[in-house]
PDB file of N, CA and C in Angstrom:
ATOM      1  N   UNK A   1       0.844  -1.177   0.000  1.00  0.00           N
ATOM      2  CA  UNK A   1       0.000   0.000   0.000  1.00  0.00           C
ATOM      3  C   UNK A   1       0.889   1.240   0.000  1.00  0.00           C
ATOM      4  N   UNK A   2       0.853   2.066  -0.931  1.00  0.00           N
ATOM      5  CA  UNK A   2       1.447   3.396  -0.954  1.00  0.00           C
ATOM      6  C   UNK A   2       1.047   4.347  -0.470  1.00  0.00           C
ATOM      7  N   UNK A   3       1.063   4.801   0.604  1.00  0.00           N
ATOM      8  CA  UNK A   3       0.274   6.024   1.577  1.00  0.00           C
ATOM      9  C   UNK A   3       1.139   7.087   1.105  1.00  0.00           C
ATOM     10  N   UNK A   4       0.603   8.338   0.764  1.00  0.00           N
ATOM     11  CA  UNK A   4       1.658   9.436   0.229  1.00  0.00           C
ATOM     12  C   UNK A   4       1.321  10.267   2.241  1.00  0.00           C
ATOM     13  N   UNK A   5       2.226  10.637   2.396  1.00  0.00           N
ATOM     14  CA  UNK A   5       3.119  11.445   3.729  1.00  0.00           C
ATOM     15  C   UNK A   5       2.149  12.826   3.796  1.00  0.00           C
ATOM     16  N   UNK A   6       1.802  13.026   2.690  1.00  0.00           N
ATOM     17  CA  UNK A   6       0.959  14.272   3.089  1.00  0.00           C
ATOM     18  C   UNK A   6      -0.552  14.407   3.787  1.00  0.00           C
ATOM     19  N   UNK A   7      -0.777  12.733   3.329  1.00  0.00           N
ATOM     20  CA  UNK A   7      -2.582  12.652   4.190  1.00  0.00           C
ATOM     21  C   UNK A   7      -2.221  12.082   5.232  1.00  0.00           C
ATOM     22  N   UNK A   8      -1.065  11.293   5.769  1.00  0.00           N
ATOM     23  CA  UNK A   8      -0.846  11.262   7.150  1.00  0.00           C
ATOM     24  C   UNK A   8      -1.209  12.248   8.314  1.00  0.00           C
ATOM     25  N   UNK A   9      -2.090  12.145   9.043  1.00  0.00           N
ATOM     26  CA  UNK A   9      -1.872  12.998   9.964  1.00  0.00           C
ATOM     27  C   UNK A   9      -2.095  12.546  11.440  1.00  0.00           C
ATOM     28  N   UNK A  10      -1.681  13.469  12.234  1.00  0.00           N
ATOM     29  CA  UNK A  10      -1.920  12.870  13.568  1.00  0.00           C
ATOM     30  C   UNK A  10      -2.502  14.343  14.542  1.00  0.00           C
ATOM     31  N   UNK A  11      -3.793  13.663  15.708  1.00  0.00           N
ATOM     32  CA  UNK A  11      -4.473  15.022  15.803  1.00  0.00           C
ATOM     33  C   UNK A  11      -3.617  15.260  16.895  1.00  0.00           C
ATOM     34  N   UNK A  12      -4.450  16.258  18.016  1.00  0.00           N
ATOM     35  CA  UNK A  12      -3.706  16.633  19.654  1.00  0.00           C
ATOM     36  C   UNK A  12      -3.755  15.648  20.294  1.00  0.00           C
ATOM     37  N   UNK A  13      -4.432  14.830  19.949  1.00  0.00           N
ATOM     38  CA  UNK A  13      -4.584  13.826  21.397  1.00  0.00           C
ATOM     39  C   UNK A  13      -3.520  12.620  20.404  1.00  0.00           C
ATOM     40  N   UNK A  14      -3.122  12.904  19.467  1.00  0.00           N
ATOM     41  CA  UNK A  14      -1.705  11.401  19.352  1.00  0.00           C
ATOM     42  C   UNK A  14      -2.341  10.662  18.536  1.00  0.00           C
ATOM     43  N   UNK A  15      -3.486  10.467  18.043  1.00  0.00           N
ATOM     44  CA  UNK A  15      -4.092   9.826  16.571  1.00  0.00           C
ATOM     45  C   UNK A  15      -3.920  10.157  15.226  1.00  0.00           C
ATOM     46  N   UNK A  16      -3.965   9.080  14.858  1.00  0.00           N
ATOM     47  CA  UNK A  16      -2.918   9.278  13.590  1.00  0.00           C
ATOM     48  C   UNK A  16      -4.083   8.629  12.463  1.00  0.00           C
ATOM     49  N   UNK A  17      -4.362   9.494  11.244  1.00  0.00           N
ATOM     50  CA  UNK A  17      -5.190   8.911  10.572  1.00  0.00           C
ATOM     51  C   UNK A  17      -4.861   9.592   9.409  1.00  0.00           C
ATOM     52  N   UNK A  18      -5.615   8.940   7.930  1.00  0.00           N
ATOM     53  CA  UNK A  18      -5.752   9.780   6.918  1.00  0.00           C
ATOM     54  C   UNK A  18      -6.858  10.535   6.391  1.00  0.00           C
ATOM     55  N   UNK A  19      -6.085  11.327   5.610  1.00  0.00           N
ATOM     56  CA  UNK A  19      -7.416  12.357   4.881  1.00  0.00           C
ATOM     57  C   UNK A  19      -6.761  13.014   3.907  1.00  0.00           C
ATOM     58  N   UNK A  20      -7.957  12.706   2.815  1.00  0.00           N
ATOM     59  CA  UNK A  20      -7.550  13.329   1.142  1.00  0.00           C
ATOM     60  C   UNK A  20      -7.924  14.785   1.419  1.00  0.00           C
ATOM     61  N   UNK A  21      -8.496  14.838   2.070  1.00  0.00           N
ATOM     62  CA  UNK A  21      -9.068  16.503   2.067  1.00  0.00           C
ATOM     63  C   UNK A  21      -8.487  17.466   2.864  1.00  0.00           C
ATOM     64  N   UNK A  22      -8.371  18.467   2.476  1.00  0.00           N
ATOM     65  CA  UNK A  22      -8.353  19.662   3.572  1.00  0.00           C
ATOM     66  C   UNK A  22      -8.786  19.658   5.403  1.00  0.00           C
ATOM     67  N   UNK A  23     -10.021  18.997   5.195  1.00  0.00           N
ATOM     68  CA  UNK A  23     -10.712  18.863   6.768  1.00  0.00           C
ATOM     69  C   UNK A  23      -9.843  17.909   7.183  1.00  0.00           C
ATOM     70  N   UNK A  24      -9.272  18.862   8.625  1.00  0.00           N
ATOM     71  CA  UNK A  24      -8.511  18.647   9.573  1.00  0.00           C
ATOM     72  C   UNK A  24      -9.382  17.953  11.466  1.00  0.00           C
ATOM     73  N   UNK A  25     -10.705  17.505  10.584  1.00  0.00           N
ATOM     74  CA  UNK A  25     -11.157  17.168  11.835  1.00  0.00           C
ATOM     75  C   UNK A  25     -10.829  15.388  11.917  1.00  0.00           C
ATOM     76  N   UNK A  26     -10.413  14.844  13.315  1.00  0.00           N
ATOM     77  CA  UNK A  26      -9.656  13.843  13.308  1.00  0.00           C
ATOM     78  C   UNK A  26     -11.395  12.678  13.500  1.00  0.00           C
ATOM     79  N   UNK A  27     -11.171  12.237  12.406  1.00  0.00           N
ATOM     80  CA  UNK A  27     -12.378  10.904  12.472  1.00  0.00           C
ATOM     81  C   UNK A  27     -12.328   9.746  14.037  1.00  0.00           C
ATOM     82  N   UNK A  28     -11.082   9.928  14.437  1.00  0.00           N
ATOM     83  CA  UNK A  28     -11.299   8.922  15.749  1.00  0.00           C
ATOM     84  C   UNK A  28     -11.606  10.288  16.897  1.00  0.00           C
ATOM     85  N   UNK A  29     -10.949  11.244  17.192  1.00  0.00           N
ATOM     86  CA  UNK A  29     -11.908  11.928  17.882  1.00  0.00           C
ATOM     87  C   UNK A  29     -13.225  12.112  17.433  1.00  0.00           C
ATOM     88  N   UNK A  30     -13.471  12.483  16.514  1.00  0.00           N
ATOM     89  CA  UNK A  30     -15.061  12.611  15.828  1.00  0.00           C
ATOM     90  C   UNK A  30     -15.716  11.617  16.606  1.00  0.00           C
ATOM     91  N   UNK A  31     -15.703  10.477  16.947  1.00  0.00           N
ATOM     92  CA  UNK A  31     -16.452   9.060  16.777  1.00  0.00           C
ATOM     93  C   UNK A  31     -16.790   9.173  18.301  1.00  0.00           C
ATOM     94  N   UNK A  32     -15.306   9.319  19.015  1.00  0.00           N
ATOM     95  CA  UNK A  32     -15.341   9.223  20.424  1.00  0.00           C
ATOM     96  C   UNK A  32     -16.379  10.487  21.036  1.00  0.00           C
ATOM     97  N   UNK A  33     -16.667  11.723  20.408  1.00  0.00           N
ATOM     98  CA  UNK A  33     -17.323  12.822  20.630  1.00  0.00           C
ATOM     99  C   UNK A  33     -18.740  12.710  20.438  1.00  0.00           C
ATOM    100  N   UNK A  34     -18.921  11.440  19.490  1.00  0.00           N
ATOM    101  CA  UNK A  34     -19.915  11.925  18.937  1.00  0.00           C
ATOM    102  C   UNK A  34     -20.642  10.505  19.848  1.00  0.00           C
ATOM    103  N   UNK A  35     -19.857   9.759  20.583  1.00  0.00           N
ATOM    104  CA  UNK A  35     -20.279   8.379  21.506  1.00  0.00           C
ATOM    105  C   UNK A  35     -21.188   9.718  22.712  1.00  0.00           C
ATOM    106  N   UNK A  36     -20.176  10.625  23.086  1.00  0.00           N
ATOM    107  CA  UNK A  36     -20.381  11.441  23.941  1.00  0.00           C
ATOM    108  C   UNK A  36     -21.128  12.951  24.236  1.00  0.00           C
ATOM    109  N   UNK A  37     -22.286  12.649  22.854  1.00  0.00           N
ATOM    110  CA  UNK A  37     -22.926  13.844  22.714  1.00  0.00           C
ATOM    111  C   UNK A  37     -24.126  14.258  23.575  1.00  0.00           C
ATOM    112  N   UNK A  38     -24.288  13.378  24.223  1.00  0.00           N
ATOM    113  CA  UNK A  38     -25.554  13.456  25.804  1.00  0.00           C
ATOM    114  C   UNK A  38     -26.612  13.939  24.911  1.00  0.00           C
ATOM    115  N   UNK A  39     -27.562  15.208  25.694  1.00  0.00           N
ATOM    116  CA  UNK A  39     -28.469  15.617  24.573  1.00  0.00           C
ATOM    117  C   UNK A  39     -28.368  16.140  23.743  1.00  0.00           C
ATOM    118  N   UNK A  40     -26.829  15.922  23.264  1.00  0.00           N
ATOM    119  CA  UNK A  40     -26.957  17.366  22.063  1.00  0.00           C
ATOM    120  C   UNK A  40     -26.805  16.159  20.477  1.00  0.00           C
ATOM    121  N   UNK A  41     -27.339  15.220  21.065  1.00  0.00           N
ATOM    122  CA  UNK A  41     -26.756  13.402  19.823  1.00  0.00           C
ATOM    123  C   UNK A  41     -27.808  14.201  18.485  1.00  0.00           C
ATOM    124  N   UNK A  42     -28.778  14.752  18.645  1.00  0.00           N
ATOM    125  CA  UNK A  42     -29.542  15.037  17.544  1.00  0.00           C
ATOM    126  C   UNK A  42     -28.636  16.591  16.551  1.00  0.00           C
ATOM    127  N   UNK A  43     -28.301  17.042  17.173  1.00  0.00           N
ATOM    128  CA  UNK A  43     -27.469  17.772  16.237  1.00  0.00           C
ATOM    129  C   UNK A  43     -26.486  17.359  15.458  1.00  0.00           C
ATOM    130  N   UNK A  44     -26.076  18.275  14.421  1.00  0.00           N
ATOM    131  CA  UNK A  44     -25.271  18.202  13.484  1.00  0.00           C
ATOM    132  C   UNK A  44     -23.957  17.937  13.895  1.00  0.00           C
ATOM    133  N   UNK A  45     -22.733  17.106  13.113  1.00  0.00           N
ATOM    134  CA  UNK A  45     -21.538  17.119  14.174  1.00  0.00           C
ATOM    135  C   UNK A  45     -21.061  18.672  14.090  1.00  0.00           C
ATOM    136  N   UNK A  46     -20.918  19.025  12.981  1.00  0.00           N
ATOM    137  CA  UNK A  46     -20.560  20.474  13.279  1.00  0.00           C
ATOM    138  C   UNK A  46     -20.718  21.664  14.123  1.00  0.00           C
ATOM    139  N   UNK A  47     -22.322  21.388  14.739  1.00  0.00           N
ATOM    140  CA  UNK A  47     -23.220  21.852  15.418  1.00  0.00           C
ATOM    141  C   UNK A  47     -22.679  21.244  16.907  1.00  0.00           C
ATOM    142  N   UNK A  48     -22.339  20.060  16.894  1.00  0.00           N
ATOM    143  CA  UNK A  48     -21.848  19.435  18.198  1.00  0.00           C
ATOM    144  C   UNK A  48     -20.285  19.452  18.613  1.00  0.00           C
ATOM    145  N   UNK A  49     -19.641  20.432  17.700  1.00  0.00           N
ATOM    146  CA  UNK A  49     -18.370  20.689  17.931  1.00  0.00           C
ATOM    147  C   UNK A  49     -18.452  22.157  18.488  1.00  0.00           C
ATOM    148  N   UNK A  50     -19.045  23.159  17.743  1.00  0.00           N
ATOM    149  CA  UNK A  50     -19.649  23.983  18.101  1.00  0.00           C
ATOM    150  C   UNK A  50     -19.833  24.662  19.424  1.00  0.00           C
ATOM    151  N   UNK A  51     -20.347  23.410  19.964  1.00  0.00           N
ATOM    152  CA  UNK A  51     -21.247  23.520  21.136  1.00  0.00           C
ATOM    153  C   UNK A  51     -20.065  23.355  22.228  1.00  0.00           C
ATOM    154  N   UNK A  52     -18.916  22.542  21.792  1.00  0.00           N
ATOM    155  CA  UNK A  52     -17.856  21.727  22.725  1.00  0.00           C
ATOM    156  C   UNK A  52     -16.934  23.048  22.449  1.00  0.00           C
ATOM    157  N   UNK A  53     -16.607  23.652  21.858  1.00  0.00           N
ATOM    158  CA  UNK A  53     -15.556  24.955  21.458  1.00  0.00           C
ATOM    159  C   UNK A  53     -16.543  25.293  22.535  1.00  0.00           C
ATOM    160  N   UNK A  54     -16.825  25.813  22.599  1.00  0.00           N
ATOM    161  CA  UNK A  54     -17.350  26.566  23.865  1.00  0.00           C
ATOM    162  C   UNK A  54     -17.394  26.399  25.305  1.00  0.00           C
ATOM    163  N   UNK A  55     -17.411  24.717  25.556  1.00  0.00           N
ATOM    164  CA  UNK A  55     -17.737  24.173  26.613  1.00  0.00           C
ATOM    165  C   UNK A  55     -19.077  23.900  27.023  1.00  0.00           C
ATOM    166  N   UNK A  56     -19.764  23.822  26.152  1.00  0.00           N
ATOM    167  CA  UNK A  56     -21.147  23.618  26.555  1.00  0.00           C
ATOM    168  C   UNK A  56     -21.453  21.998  26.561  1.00  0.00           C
ATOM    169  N   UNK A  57     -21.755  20.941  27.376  1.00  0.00           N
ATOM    170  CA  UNK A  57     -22.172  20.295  27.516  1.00  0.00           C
ATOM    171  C   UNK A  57     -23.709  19.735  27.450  1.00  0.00           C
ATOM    172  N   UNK A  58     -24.046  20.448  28.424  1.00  0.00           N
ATOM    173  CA  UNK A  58     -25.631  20.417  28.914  1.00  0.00           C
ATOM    174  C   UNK A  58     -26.367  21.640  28.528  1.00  0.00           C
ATOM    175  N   UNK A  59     -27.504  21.688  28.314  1.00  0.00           N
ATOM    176  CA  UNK A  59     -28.655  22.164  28.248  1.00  0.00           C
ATOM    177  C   UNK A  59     -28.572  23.483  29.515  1.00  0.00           C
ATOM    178  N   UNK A  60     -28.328  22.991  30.662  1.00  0.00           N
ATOM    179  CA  UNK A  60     -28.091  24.071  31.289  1.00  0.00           C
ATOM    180  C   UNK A  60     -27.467  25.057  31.375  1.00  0.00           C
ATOM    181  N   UNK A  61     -26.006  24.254  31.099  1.00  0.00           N
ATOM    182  CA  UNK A  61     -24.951  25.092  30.408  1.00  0.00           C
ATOM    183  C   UNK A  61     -25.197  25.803  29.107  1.00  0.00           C
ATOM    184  N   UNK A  62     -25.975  25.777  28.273  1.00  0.00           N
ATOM    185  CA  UNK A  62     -26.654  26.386  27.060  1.00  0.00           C
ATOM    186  C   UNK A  62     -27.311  27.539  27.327  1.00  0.00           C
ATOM    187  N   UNK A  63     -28.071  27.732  28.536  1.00  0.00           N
ATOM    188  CA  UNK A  63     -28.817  28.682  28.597  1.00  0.00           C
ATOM    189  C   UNK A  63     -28.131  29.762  29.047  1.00  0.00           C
ATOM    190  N   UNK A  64     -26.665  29.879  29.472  1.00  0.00           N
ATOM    191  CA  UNK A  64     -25.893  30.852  29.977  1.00  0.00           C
ATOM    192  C   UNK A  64     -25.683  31.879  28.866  1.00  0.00           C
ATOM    193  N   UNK A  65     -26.065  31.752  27.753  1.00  0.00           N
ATOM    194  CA  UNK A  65     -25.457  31.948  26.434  1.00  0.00           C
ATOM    195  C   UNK A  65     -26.755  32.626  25.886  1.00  0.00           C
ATOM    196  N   UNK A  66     -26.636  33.678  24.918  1.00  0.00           N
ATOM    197  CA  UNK A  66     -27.923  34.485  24.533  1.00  0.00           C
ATOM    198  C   UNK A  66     -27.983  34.068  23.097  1.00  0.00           C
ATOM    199  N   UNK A  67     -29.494  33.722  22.640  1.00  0.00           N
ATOM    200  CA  UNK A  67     -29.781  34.160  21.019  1.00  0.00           C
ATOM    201  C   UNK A  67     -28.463  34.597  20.420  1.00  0.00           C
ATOM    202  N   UNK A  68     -28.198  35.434  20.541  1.00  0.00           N
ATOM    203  CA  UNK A  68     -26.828  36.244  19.527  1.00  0.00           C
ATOM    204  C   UNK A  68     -26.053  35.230  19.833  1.00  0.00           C
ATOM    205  N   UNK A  69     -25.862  35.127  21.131  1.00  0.00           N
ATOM    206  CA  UNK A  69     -24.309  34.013  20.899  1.00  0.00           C
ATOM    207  C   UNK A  69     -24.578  32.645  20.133  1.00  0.00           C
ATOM    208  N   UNK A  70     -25.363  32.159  20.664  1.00  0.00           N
ATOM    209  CA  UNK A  70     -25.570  30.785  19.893  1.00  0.00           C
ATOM    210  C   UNK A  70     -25.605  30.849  18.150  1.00  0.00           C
ATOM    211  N   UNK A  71     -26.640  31.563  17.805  1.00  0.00           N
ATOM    212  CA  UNK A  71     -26.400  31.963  16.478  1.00  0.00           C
ATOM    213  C   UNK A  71     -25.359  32.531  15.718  1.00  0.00           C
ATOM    214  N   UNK A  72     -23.990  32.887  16.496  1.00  0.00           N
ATOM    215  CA  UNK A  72     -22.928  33.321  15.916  1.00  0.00           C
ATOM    216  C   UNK A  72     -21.324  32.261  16.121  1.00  0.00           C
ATOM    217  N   UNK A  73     -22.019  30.805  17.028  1.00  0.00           N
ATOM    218  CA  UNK A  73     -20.992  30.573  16.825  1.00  0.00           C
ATOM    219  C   UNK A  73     -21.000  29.316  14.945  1.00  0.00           C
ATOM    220  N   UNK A  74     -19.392  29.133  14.794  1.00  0.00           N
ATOM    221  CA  UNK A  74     -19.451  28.431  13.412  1.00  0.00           C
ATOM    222  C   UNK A  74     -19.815  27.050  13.877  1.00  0.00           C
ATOM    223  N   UNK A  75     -20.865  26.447  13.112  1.00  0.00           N
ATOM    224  CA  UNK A  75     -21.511  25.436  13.093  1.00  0.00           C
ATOM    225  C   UNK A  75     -22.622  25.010  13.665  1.00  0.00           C
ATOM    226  N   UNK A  76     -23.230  26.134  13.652  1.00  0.00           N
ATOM    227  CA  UNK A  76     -24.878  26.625  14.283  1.00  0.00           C
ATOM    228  C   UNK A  76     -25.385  26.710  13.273  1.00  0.00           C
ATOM    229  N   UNK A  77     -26.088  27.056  12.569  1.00  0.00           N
ATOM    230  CA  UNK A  77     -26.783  26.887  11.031  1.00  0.00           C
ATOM    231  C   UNK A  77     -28.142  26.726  11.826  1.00  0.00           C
ATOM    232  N   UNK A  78     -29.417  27.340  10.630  1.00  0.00           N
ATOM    233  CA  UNK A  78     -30.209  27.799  10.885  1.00  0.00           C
ATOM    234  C   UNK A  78     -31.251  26.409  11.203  1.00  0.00           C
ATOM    235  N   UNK A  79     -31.000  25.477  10.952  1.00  0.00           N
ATOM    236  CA  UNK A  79     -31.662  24.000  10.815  1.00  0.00           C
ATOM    237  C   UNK A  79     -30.964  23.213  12.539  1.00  0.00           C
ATOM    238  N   UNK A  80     -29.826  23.625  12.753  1.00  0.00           N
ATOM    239  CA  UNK A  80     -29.374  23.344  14.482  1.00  0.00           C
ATOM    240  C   UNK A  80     -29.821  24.705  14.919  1.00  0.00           C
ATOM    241  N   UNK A  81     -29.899  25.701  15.418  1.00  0.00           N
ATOM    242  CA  UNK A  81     -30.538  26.581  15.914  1.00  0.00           C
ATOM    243  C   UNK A  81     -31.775  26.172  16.191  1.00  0.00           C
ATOM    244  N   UNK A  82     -32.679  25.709  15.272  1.00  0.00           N
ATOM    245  CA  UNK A  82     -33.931  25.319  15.133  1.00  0.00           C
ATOM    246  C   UNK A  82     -34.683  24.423  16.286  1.00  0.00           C
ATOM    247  N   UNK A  83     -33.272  23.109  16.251  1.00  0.00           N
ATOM    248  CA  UNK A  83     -33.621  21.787  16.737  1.00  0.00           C
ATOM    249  C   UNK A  83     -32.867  22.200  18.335  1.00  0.00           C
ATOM    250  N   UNK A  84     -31.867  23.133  18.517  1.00  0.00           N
ATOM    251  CA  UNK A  84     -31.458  23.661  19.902  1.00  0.00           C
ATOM    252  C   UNK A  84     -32.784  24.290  20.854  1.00  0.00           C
ATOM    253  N   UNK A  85     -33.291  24.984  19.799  1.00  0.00           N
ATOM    254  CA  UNK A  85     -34.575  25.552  20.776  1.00  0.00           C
ATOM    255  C   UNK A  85     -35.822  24.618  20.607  1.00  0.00           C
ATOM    256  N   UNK A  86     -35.687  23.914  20.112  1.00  0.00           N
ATOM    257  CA  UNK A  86     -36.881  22.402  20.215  1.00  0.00           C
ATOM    258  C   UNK A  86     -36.519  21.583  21.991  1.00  0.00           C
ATOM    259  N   UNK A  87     -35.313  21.270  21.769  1.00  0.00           N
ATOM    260  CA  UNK A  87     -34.642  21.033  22.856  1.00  0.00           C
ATOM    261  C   UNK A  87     -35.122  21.105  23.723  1.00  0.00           C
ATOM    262  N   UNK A  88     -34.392  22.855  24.336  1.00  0.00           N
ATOM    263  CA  UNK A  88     -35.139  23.483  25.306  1.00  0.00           C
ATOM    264  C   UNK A  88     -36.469  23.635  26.076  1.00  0.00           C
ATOM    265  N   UNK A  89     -37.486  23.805  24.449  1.00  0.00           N
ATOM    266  CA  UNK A  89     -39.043  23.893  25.197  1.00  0.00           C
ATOM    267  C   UNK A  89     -39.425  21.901  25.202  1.00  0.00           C
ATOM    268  N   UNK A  90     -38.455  21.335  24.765  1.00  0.00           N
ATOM    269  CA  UNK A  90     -38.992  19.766  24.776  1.00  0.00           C
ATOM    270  C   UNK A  90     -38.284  19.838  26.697  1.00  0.00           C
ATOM    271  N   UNK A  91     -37.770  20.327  27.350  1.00  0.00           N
ATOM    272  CA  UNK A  91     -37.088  20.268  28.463  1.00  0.00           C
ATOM    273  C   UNK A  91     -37.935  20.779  29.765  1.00  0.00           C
ATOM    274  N   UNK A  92     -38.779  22.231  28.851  1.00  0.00           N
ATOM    275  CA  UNK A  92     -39.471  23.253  30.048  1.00  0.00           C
ATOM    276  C   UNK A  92     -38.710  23.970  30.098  1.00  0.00           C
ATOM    277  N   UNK A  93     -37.510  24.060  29.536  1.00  0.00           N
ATOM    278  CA  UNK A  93     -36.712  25.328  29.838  1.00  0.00           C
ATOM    279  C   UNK A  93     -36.504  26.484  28.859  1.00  0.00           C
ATOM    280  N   UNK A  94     -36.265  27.707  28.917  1.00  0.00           N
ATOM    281  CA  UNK A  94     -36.478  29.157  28.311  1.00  0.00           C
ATOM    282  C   UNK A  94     -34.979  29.714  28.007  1.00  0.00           C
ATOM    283  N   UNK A  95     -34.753  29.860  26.628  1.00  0.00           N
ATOM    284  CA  UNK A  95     -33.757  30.456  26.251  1.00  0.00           C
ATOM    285  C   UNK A  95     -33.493  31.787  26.354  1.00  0.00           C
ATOM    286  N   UNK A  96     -32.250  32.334  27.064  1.00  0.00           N
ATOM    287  CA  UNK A  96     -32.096  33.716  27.754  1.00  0.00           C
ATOM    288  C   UNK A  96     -31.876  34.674  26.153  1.00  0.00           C
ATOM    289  N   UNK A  97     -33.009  35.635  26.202  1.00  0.00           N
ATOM    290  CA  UNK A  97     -33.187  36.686  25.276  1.00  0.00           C
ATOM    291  C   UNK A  97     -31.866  37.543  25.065  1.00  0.00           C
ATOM    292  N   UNK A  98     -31.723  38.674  24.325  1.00  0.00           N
ATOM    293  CA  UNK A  98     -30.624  38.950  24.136  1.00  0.00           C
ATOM    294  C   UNK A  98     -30.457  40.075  24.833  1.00  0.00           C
ATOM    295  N   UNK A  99     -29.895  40.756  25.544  1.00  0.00           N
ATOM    296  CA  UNK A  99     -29.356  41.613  26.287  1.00  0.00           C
ATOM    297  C   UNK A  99     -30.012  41.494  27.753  1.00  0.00           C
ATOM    298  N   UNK A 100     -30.319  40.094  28.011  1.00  0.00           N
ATOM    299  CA  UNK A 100     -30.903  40.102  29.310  1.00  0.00           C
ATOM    300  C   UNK A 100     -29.943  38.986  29.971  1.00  0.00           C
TER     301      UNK A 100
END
C-alpha cells in the first residue's frame, strides 16, 4: 500500500489517521465525541463541535449563552438553531433573550 506522507496525519490527542481533504477534523476523535454527545446526539456534528468549542455540555450550560451568541458561533446553522430551541421547550426550559 502506498500512503503518500501528506494525508498522514496525527491530531492533539496522538491519533494518527488519513485524509484526502483539507478537513482537519480527526475521524477517531469525531467518533469518540460523537459516543459522547448526551443531549446534544440530535445535532449536526458540526453543530456538536460547536457547542464543545465553547464548553457547553448540557442544556443548562446552554442557557448561559444568549440568542446572539448561539447563532454566531461556526456550526450553528439555521436547521441546528432550530432543533437547539426544540430542545429546550422539549425540556421546560427558556432560552435567555438577548441583552438580558
Amino acid at each position: 500500500m502506498n500512503i503518500k506522507q501528506e494525508n498522514l496525519r496525527i491530531c492533539k490527542k496522538g491519533h494518527s489517521y488519513l485524509k484526502k481533504s483539507s478537513c482537519r477534523v480527526c475521524p477517531i476523535c469525531e467518533k469518540e465525541n460523537k459516543s459522547n454527545a448526551g443531549v446534544f446526539f440530535q445535532l449536526s456534528a458540526p453543530a456538536q463541535r460547536a457547542l464543545r468549542s465553547v464548553g457547553i455540555s448540557t442544556l443548562q450550560q446552554l442557557l448561559n449563552l444568549s440568542e446572539t451568541e448561539i447563532r454566531s458561533l461556526h456550526g450553528i446553522g439555521p436547521k441546528a438553531y432550530q432543533k437547539i430551541i426544540e430542545l429546550i421547550l422539549e425540556n421546560g426550559l427558556e432560552l435567555r433573550k438577548n441583552g438580558n
